[in-house]
N, C-alpha and C. Protein backbone atom coordinates (compact mmCIF):
# COMPACT_ATOMS: atom_id res chain seq x y z
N UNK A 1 -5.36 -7.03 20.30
CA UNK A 1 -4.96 -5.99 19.37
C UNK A 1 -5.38 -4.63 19.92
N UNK A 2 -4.50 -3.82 19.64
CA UNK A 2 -4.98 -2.46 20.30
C UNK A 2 -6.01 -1.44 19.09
N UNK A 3 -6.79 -0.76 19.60
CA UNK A 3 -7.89 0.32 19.20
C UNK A 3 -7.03 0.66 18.03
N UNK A 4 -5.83 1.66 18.55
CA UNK A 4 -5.15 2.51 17.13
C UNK A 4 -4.90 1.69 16.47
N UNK A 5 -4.66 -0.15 16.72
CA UNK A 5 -3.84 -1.23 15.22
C UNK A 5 -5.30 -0.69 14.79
N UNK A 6 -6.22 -1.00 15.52
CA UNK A 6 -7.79 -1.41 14.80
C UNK A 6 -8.16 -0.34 13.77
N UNK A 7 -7.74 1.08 14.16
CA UNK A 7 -7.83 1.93 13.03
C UNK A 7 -7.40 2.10 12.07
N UNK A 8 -5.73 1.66 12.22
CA UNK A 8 -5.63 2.03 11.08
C UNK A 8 -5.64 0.52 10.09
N UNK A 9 -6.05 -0.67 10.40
CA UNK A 9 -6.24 -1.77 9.92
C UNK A 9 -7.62 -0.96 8.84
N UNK A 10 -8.72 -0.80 9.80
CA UNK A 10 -9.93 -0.19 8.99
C UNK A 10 -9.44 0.65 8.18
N UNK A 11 -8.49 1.55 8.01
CA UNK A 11 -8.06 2.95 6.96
C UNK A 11 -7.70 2.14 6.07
N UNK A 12 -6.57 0.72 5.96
CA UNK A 12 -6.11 0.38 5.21
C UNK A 12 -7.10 -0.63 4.43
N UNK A 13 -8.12 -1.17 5.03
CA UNK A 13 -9.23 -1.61 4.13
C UNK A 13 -9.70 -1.02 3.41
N UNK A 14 -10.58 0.19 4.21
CA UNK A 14 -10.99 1.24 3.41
C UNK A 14 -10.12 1.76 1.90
N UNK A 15 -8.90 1.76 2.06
CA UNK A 15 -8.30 2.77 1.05
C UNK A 15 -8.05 0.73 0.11
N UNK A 16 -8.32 -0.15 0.26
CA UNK A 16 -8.13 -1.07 -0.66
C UNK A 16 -8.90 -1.15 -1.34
N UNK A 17 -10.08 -0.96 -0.86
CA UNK A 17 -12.02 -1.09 -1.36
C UNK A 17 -11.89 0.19 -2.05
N UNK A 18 -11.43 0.95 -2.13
CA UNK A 18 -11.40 2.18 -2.79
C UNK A 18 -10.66 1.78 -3.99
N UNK A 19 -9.49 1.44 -4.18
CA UNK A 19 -8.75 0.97 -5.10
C UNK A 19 -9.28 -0.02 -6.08
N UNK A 20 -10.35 -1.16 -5.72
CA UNK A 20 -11.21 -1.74 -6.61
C UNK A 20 -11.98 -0.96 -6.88
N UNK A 21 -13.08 0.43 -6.12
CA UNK A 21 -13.80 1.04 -6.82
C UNK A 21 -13.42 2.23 -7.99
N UNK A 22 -12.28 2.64 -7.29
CA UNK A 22 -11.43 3.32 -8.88
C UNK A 22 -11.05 2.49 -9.96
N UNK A 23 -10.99 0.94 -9.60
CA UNK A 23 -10.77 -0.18 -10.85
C UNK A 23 -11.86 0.18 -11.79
N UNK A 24 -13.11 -0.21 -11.28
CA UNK A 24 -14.60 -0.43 -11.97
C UNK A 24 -14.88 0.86 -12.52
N UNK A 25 -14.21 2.09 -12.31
CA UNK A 25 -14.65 3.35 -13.17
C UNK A 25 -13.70 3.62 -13.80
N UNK A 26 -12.10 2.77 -13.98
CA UNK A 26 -11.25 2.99 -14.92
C UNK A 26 -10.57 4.47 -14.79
N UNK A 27 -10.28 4.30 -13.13
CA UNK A 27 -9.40 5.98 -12.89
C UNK A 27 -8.22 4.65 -12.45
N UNK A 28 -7.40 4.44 -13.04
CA UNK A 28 -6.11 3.62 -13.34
C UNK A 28 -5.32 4.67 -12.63
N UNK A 29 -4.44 5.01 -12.22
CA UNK A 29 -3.54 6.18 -11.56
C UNK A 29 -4.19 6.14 -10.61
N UNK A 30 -5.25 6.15 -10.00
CA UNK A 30 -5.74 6.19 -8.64
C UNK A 30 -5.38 4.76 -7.80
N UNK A 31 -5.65 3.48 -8.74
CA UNK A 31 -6.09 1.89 -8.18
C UNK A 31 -4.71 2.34 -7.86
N UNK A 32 -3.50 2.61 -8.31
CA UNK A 32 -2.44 2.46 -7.80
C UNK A 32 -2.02 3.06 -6.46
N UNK A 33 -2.54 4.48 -6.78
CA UNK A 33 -2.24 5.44 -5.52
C UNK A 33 -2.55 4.68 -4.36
N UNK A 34 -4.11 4.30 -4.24
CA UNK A 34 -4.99 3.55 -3.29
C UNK A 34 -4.46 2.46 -2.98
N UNK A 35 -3.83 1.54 -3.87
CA UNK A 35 -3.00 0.64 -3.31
C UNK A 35 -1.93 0.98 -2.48
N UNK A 36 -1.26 1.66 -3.10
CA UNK A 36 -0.39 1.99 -2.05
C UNK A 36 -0.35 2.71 -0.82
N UNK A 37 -1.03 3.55 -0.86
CA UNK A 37 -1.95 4.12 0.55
C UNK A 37 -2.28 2.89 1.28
N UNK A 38 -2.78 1.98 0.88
CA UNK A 38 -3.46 0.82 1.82
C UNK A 38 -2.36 -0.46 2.28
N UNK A 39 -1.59 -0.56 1.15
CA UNK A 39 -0.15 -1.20 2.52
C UNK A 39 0.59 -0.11 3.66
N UNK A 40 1.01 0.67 2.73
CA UNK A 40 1.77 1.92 3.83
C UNK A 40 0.93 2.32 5.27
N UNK A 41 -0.76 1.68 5.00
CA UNK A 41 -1.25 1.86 6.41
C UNK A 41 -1.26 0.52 6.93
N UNK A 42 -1.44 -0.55 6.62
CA UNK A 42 -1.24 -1.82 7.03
C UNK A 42 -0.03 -2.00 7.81
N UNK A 43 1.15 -1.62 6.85
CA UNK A 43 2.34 -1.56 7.75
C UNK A 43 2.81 -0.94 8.78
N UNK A 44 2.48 0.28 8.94
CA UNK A 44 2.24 0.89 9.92
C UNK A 44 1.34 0.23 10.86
N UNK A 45 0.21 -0.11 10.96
CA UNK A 45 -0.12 -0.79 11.78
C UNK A 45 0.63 -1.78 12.20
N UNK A 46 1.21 -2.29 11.58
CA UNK A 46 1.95 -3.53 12.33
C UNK A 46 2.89 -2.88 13.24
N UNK A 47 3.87 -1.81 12.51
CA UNK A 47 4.94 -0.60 13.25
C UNK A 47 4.01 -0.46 14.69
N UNK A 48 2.85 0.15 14.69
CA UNK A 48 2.00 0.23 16.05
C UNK A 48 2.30 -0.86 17.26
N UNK A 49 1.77 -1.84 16.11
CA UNK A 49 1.23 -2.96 17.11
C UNK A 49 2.91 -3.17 17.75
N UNK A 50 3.59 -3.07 17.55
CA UNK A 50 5.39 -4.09 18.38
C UNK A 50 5.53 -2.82 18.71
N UNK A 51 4.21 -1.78 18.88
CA UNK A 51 4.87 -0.43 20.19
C UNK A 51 5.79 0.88 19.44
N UNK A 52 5.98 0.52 17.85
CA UNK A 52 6.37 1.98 17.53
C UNK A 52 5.40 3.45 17.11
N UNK A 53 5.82 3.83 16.64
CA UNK A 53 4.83 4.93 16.20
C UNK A 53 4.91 5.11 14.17
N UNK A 54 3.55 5.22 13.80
CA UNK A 54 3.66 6.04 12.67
C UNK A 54 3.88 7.02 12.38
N UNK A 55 5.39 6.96 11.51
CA UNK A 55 6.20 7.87 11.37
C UNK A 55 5.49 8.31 9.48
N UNK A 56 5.76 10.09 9.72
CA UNK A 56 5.84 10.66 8.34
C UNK A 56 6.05 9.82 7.17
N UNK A 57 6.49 8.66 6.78
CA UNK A 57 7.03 8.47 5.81
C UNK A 57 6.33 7.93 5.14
N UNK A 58 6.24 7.37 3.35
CA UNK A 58 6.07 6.66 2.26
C UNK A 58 6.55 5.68 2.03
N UNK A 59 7.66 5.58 2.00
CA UNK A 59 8.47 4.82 1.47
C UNK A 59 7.92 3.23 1.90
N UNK A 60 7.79 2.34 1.47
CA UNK A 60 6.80 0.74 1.22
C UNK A 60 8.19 0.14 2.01
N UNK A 61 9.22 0.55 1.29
CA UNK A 61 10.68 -0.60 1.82
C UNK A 61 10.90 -0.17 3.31
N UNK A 62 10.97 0.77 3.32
CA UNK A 62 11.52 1.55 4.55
C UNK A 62 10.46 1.27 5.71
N UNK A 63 9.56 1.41 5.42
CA UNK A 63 8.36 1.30 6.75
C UNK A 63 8.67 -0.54 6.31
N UNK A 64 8.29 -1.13 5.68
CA UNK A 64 8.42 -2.55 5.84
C UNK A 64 9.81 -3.26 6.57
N UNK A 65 10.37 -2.73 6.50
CA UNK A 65 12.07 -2.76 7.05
C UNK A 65 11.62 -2.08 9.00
N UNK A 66 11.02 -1.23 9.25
CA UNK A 66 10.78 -0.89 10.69
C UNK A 66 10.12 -1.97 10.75
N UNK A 67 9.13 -2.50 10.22
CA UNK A 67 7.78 -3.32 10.79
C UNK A 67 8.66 -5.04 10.90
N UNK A 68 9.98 -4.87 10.57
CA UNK A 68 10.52 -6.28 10.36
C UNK A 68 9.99 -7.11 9.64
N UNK A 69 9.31 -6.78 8.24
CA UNK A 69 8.78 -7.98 8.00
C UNK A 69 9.27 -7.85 6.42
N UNK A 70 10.11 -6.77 6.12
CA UNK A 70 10.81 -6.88 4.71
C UNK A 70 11.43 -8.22 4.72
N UNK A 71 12.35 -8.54 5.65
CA UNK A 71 13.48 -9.75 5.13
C UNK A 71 12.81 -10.80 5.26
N UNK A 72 11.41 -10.78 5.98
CA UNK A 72 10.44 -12.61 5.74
C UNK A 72 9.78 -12.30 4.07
N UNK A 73 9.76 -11.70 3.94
CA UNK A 73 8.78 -11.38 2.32
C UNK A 73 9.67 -12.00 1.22
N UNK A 74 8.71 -12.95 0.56
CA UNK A 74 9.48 -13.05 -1.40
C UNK A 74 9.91 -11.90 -1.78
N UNK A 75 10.87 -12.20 -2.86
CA UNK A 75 11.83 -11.11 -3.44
C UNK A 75 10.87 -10.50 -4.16
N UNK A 76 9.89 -11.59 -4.36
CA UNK A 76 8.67 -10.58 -5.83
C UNK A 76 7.66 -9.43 -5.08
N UNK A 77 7.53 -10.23 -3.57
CA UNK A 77 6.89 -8.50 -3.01
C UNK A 77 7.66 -7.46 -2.44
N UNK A 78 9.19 -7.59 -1.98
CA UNK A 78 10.65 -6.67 -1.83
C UNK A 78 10.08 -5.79 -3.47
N UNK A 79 10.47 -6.06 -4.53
CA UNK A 79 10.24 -5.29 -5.43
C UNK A 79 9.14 -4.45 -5.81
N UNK A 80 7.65 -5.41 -5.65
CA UNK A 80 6.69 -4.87 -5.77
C UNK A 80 5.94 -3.10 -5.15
N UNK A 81 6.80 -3.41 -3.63
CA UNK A 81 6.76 -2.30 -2.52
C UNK A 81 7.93 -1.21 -2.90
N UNK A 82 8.81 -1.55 -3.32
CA UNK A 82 9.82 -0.32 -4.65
C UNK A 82 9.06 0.05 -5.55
N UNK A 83 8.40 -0.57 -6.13
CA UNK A 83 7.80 -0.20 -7.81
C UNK A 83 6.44 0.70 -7.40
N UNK A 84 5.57 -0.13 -6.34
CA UNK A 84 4.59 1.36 -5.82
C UNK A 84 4.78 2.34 -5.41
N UNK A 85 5.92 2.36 -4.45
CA UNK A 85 6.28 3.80 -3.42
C UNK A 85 6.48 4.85 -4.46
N UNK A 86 6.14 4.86 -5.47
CA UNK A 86 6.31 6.61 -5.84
C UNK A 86 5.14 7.17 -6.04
N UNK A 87 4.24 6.34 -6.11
CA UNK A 87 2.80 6.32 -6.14
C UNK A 87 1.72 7.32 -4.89
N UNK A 88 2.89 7.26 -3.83
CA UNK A 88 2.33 7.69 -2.73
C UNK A 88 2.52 9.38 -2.91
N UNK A 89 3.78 9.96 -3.45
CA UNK A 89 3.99 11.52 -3.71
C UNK A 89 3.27 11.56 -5.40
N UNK A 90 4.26 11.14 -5.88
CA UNK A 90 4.10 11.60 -7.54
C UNK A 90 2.84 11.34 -8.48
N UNK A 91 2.33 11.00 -7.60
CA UNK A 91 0.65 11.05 -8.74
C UNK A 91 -0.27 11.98 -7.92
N UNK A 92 0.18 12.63 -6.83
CA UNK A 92 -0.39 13.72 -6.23
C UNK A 92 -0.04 15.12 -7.43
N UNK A 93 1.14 14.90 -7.83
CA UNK A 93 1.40 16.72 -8.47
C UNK A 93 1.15 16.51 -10.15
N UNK A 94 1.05 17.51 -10.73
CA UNK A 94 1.53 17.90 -12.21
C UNK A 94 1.89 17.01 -13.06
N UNK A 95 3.51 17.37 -13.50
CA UNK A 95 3.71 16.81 -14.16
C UNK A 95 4.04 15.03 -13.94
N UNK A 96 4.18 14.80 -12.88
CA UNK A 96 4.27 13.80 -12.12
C UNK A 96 3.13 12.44 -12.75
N UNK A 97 1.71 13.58 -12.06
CA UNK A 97 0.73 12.66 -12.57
C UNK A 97 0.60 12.57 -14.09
N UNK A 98 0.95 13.38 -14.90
CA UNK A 98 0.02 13.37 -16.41
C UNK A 98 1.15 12.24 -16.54
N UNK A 99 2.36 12.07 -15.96
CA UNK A 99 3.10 11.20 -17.07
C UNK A 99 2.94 9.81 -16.21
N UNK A 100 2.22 9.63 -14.75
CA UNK A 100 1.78 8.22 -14.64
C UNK A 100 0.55 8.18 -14.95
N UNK A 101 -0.26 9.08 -15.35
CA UNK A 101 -1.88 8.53 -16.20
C UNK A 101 -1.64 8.06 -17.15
N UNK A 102 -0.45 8.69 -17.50
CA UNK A 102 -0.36 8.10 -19.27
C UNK A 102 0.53 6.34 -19.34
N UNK A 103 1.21 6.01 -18.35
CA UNK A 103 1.42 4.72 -18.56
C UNK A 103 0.72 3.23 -17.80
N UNK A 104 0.30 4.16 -17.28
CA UNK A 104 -1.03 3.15 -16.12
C UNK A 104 -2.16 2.80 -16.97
N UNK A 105 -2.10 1.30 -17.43
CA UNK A 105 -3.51 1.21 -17.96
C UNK A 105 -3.79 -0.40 -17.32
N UNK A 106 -5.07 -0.53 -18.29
CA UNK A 106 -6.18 -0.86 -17.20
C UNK A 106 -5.15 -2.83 -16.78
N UNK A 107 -4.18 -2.98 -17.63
CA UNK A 107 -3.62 -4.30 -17.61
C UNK A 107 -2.73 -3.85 -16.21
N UNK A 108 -1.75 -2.82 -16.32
CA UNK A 108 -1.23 -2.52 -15.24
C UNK A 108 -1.93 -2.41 -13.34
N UNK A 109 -2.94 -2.07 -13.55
CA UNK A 109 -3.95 -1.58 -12.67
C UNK A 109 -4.52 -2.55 -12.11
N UNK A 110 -4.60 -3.79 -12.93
CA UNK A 110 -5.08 -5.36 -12.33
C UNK A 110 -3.88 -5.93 -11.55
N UNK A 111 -2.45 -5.66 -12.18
CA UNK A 111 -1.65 -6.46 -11.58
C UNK A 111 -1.09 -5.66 -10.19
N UNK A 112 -1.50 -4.26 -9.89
CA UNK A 112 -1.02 -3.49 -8.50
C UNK A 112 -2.29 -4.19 -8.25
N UNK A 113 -3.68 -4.24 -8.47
CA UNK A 113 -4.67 -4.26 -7.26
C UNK A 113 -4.53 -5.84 -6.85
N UNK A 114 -4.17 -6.96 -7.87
CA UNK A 114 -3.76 -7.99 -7.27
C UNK A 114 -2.85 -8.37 -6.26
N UNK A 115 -1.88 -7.91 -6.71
CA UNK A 115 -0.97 -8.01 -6.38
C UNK A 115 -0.81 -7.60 -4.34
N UNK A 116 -1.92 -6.24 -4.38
CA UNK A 116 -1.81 -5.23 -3.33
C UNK A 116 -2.63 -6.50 -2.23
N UNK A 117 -3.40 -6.86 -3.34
CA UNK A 117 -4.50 -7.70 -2.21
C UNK A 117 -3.70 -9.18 -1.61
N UNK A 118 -2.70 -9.52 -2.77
CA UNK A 118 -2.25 -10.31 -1.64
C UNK A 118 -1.17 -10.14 -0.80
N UNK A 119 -0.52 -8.91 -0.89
CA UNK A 119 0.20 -8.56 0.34
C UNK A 119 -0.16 -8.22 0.80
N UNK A 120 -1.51 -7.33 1.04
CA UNK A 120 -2.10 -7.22 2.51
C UNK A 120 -2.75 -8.37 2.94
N UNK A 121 -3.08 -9.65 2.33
CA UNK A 121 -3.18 -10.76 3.34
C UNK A 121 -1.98 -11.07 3.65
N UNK A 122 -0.65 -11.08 3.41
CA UNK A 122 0.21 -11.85 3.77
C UNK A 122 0.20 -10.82 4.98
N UNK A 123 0.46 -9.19 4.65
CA UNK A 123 0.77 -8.60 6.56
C UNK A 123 -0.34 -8.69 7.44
N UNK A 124 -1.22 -9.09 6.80
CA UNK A 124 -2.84 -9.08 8.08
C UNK A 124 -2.41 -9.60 8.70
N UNK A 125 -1.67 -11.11 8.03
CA UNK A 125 -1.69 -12.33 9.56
C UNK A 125 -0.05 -12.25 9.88
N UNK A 126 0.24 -10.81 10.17
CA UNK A 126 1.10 -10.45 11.04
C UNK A 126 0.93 -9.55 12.04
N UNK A 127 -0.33 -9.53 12.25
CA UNK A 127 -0.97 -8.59 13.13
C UNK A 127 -2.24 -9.59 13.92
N UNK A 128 -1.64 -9.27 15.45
CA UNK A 128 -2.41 -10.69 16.48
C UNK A 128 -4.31 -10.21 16.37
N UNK A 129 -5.12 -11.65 15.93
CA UNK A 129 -6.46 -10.58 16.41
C UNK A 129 -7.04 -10.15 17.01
């Protein structure tokens, strides 16, 4: 495995462990953000590792679609990676965020951080160790 997979493998841990520690203080709008921050770097790492580059983007489908590994995935994580990607801009601004604080609660917030944790095991072991 190369140094840069290795980094940003560690970023994308990091920002998962973050996402359970915003669980335990009940900043709900964050577990999500953090989730999604932490596949979008996972995947990218994989983008690395088969020699591309991390590109600008958010988008969960779209980088999973470079990394080739959208069309091996269940339909329930195809959707799951739609339903986070807005997570990555729109809980950064205004009005954006007040109106996902307000529907993010703590039931929602279990099923992204679950959910997050087992698609990043499913892309880990798509990345050689």
């Amino acid at each position: 495995m190369e140094e840069i997979t290795k980094k940003w493998l560690k970023r994308a841990r990091y920002d998962l462990d973050t996402a359970e520690a915003m669980f335990t203080t009940c900043r709900y709008l964050y577990v999500a953000f953090m989730c999604q921050q932490s596949l979008e770097k996972i995947i990218k790492a994989i983008i690395i590792e088969m020699g591309g580059e991390a590109l600008r983007i958010h988008n969960l489908v779209r980088l999973a679609e470079l990394a080739a590994v959208y069309d091996l995935m269940p339909g329930e994580y195809q959707n799951f990676l739609a339903d986070l990607t807005p997570f990555a801009i729109e809980s950064r601004y205004g009005d954006y965020k007040r109106r996902l604080s307000e529907i993010i609660n703590e039931k929602m917030a279990t099923t992204y951080l679950e959910r997050s944790k087992e698609i990043f095991k499913w892309l880990r072991r798509r990345i050689k160790k």
